[in-house]
PDB file of N, CA and C in Angstrom:
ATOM      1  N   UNK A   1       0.263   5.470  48.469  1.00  0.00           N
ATOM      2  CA  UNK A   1      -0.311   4.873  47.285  1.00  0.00           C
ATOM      3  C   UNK A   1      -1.829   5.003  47.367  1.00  0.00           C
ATOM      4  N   UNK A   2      -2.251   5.077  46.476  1.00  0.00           N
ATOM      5  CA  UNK A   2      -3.498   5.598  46.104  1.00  0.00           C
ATOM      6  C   UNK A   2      -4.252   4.086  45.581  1.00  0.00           C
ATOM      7  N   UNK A   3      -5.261   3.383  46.302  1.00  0.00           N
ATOM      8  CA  UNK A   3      -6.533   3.146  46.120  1.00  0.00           C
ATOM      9  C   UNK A   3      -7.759   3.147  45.267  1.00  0.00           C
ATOM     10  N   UNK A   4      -7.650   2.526  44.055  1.00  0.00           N
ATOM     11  CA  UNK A   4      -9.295   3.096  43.330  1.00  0.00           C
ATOM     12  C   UNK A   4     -10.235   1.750  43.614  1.00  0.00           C
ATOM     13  N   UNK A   5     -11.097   2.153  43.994  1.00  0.00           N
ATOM     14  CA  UNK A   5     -12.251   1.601  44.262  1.00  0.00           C
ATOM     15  C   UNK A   5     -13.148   1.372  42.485  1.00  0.00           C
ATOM     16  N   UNK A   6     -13.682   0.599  42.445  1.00  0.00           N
ATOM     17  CA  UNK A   6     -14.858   0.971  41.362  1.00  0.00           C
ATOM     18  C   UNK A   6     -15.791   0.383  41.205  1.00  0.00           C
ATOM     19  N   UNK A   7     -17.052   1.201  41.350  1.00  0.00           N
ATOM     20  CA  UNK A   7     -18.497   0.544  41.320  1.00  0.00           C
ATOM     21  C   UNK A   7     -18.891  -0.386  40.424  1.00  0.00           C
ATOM     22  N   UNK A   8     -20.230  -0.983  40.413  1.00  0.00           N
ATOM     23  CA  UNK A   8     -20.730  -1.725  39.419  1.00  0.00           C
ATOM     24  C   UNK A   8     -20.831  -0.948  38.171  1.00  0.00           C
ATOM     25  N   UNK A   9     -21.676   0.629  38.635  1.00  0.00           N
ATOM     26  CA  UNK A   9     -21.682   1.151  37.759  1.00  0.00           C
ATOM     27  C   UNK A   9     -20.354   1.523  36.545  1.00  0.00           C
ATOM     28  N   UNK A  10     -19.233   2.062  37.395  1.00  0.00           N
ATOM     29  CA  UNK A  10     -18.432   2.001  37.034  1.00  0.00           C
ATOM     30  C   UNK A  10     -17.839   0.905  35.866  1.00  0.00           C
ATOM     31  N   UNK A  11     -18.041  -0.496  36.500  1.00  0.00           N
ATOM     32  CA  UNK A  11     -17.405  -1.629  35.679  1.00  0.00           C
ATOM     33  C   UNK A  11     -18.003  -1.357  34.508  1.00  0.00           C
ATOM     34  N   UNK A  12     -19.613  -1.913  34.608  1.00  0.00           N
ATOM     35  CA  UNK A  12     -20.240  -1.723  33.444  1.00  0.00           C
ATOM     36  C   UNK A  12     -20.003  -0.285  32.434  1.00  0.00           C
ATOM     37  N   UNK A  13     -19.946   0.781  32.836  1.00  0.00           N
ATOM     38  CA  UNK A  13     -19.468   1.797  32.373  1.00  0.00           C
ATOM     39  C   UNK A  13     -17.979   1.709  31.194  1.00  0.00           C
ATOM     40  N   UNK A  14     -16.942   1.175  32.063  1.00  0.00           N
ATOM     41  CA  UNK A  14     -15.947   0.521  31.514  1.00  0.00           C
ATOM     42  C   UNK A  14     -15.944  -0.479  30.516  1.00  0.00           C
ATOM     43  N   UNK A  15     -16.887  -1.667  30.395  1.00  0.00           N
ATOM     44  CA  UNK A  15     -17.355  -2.570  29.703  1.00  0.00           C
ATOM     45  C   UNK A  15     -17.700  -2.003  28.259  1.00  0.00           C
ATOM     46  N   UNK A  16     -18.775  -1.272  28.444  1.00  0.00           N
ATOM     47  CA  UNK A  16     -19.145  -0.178  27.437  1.00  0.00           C
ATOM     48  C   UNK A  16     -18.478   0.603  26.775  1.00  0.00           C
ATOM     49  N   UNK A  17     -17.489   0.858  27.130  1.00  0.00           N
ATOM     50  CA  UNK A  17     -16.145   2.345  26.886  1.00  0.00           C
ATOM     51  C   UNK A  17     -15.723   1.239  26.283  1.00  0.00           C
ATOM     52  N   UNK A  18     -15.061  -0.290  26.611  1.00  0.00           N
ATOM     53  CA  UNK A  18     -14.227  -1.111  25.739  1.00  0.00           C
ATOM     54  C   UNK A  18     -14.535  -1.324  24.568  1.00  0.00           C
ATOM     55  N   UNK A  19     -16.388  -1.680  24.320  1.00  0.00           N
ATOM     56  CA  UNK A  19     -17.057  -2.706  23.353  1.00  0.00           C
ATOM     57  C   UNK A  19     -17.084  -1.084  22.706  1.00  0.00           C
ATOM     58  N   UNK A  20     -16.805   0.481  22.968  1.00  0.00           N
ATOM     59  CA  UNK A  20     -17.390   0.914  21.497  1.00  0.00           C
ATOM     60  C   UNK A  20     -16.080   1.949  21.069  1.00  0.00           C
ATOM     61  N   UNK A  21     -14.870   2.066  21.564  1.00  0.00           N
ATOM     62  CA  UNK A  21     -13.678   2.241  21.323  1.00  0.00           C
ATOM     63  C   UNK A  21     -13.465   1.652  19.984  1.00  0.00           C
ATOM     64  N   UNK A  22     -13.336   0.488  19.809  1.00  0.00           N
ATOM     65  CA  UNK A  22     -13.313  -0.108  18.455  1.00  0.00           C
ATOM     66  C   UNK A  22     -14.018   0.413  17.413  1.00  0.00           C
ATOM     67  N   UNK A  23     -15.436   0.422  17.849  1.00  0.00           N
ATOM     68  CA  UNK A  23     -16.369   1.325  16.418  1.00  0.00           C
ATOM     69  C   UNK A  23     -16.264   2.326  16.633  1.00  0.00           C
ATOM     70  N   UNK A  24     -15.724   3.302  17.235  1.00  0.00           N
ATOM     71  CA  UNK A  24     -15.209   4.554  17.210  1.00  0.00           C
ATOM     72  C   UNK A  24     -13.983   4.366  16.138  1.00  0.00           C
ATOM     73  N   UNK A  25     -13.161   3.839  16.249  1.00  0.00           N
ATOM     74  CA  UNK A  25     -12.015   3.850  15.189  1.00  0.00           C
ATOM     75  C   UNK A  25     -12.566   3.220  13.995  1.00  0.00           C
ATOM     76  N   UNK A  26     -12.686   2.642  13.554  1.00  0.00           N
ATOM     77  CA  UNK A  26     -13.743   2.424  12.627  1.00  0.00           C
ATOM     78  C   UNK A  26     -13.961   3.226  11.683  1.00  0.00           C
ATOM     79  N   UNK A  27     -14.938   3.960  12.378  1.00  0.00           N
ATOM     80  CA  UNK A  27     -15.663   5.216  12.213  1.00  0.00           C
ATOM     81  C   UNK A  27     -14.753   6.556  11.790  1.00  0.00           C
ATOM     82  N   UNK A  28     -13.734   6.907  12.393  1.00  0.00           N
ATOM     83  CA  UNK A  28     -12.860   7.840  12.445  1.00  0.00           C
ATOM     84  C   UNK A  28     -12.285   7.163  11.182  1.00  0.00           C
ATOM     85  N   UNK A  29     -11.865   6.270  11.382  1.00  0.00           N
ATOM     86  CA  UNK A  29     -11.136   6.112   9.764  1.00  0.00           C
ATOM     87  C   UNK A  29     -11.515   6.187   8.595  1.00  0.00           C
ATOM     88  N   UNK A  30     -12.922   5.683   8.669  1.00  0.00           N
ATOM     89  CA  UNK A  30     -13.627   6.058   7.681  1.00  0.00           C
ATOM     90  C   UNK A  30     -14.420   7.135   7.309  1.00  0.00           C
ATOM     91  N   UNK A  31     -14.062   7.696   8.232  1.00  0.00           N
ATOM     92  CA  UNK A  31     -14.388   9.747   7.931  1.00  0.00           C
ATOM     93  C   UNK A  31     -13.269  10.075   7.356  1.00  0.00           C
ATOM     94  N   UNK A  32     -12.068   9.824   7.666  1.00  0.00           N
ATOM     95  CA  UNK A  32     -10.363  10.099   7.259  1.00  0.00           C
ATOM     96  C   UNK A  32     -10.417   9.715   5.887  1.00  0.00           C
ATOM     97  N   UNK A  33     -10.975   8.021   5.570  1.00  0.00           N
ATOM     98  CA  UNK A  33     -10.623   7.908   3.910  1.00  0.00           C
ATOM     99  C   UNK A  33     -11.571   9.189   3.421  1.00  0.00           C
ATOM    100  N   UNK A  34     -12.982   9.452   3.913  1.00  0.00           N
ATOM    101  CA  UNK A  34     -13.492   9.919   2.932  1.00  0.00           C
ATOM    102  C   UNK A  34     -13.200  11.305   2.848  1.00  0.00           C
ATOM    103  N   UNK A  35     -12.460  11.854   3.812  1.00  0.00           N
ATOM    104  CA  UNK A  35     -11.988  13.002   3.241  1.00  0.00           C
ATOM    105  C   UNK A  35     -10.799  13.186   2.396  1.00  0.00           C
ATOM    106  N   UNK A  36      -9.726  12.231   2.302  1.00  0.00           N
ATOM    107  CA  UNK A  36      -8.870  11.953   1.222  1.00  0.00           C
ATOM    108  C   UNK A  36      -9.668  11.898  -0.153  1.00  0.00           C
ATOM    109  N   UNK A  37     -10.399  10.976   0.035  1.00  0.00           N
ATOM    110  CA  UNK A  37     -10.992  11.038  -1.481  1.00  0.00           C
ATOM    111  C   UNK A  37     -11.908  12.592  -1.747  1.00  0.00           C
ATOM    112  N   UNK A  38     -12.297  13.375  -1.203  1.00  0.00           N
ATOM    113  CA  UNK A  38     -13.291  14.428  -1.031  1.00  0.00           C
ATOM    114  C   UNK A  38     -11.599  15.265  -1.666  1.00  0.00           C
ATOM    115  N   UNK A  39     -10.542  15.239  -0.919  1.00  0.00           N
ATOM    116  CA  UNK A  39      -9.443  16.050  -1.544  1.00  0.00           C
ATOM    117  C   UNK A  39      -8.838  15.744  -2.783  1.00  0.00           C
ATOM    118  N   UNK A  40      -8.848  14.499  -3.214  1.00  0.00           N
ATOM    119  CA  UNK A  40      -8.588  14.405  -4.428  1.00  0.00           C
ATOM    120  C   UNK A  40      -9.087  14.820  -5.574  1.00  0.00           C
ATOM    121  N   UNK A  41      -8.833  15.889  -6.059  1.00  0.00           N
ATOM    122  CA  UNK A  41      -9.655  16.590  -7.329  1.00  0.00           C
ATOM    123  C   UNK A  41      -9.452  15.474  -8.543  1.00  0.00           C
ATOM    124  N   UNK A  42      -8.542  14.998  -8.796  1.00  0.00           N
ATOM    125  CA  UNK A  42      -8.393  14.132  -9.942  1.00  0.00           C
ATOM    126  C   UNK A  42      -9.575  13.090  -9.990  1.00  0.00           C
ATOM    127  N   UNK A  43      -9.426  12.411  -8.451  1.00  0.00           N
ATOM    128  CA  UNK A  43     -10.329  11.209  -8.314  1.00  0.00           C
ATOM    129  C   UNK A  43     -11.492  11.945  -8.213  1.00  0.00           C
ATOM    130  N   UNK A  44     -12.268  13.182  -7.812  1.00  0.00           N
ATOM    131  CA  UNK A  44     -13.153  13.345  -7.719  1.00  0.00           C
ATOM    132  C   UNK A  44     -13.980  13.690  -9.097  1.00  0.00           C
ATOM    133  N   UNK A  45     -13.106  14.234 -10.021  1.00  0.00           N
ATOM    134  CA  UNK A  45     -13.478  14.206 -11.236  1.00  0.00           C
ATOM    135  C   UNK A  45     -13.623  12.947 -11.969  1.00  0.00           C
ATOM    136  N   UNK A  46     -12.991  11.944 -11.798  1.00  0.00           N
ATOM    137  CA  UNK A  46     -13.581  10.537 -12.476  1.00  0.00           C
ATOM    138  C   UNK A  46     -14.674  10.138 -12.078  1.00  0.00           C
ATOM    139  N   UNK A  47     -14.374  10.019 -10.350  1.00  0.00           N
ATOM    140  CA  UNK A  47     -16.087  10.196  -9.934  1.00  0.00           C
ATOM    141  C   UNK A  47     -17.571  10.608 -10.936  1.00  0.00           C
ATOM    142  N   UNK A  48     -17.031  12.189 -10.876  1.00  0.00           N
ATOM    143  CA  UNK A  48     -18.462  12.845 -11.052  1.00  0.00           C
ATOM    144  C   UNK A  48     -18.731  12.373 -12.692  1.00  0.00           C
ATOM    145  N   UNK A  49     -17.316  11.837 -13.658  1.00  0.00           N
ATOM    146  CA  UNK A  49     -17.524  11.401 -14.983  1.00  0.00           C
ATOM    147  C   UNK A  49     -18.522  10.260 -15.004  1.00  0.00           C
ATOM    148  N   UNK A  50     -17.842   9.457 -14.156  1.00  0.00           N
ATOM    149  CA  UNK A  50     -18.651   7.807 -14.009  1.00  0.00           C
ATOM    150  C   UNK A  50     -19.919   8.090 -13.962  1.00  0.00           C
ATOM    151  N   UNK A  51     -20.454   9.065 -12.868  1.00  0.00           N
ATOM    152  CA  UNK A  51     -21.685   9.181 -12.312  1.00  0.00           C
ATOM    153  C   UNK A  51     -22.041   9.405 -14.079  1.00  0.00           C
ATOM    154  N   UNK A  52     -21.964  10.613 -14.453  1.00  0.00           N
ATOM    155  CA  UNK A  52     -22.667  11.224 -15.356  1.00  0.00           C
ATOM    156  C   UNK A  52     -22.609  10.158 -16.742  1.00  0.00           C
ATOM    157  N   UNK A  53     -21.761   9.071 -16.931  1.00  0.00           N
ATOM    158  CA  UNK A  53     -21.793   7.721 -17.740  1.00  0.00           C
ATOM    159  C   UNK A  53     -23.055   7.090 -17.409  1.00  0.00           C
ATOM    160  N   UNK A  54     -23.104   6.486 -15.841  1.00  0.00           N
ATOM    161  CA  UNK A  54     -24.336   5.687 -15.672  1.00  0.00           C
ATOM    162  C   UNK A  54     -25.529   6.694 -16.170  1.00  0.00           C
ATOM    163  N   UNK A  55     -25.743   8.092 -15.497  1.00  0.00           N
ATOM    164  CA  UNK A  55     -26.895   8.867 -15.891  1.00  0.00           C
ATOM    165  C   UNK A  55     -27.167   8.775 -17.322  1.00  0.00           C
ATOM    166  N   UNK A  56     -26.011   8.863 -18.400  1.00  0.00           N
ATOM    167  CA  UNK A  56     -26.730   8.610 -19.973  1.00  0.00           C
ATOM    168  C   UNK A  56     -26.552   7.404 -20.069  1.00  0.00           C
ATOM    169  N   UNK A  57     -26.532   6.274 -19.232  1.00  0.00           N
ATOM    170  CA  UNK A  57     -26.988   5.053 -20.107  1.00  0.00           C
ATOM    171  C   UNK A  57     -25.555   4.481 -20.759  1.00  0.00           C
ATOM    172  N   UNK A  58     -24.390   4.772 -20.132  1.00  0.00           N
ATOM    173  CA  UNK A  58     -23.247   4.697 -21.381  1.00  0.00           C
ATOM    174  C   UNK A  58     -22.623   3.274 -20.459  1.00  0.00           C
ATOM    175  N   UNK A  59     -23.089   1.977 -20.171  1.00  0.00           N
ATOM    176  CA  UNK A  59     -22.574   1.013 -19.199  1.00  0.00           C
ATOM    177  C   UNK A  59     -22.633  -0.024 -20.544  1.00  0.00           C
ATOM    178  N   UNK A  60     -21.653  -1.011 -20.237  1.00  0.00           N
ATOM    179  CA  UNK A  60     -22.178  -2.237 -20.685  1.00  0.00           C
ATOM    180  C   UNK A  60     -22.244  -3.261 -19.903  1.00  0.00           C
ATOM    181  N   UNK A  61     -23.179  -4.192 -19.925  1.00  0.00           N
ATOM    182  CA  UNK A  61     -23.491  -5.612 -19.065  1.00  0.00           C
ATOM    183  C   UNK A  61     -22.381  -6.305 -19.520  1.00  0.00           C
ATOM    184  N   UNK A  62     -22.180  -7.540 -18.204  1.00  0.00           N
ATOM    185  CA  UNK A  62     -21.561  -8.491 -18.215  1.00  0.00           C
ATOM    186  C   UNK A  62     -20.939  -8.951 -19.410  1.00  0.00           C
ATOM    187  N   UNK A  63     -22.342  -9.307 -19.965  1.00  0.00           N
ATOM    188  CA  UNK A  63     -22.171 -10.487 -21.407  1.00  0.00           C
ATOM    189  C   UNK A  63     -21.845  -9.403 -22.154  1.00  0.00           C
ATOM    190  N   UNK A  64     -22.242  -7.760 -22.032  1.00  0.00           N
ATOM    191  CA  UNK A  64     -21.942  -7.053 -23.456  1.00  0.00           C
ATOM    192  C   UNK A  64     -20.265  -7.156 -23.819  1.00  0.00           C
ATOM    193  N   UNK A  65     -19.620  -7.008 -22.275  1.00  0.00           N
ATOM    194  CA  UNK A  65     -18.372  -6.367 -22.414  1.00  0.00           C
ATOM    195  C   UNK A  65     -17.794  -7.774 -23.096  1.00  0.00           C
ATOM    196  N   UNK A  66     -18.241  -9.255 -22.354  1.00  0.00           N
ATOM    197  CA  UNK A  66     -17.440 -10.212 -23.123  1.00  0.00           C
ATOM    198  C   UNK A  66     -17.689 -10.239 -24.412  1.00  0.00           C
ATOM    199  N   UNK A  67     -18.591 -10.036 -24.941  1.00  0.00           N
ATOM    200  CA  UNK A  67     -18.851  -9.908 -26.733  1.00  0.00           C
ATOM    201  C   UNK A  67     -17.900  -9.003 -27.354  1.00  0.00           C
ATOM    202  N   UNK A  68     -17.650  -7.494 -26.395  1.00  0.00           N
ATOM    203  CA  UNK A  68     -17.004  -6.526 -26.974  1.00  0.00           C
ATOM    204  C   UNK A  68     -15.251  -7.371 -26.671  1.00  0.00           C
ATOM    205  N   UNK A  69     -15.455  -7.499 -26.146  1.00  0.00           N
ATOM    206  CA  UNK A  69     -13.804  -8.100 -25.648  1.00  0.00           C
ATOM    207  C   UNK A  69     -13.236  -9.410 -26.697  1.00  0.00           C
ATOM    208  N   UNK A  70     -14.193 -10.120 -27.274  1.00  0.00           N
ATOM    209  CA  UNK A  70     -14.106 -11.259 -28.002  1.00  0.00           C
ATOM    210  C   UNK A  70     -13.919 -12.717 -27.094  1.00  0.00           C
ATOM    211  N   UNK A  71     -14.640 -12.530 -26.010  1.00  0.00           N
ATOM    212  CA  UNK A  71     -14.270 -13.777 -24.739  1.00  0.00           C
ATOM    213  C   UNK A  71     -15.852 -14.467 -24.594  1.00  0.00           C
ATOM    214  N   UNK A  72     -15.723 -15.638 -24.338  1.00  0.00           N
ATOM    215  CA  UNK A  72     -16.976 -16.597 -24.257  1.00  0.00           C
ATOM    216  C   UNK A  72     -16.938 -16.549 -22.779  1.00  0.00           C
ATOM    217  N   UNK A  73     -18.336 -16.602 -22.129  1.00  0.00           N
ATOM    218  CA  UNK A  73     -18.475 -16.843 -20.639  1.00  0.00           C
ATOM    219  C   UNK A  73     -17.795 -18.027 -20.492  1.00  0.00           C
ATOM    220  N   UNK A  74     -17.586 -18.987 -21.150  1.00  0.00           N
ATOM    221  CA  UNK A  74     -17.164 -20.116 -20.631  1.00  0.00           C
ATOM    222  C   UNK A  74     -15.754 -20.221 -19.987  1.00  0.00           C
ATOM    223  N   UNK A  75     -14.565 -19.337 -21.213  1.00  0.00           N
ATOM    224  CA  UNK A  75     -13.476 -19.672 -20.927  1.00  0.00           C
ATOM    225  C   UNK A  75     -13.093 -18.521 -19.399  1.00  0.00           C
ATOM    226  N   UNK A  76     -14.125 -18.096 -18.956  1.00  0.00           N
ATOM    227  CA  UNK A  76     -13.596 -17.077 -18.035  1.00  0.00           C
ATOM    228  C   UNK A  76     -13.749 -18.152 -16.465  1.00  0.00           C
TER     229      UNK A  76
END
């Protein structure tokens, strides 16, 4: 049977490897969604629509949409 010894360095080394394992996955996953969405041509085209909505100005505020909707801030 085999013996492992392990330094301070080591521990701490290990310590470190634990605390960034987690933000490594994290991270990886959220490279993963964003290439799903990067493959979605459908979604990427609503995307680039939206964008080009805000660029002309085509949004409505809060209060516009409740006016357009026929709703009072209150009853919401």
């Amino acid at each position: 049977m085999v013996k492992t010894v392990l330094t301070d360095e080591d521990r701490r080394n290990l310590k470190i490897l634990a605390e960034e394992v987690p933000k490594l996955r994290l991270l990886f996953e959220g490279f993963l969604e964003t290439l799903e969405i990067l493959s979605d041509t459908a979604l990427m085209e609503s995307i680039r629509a939206s964008e080009k909505d805000i660029q002309e100005g085509k949004l409505l505020g809060f209060k516009e949409l409740l006016k357009e909707l026929g709703l009072d801030e209150k009853e919401i």
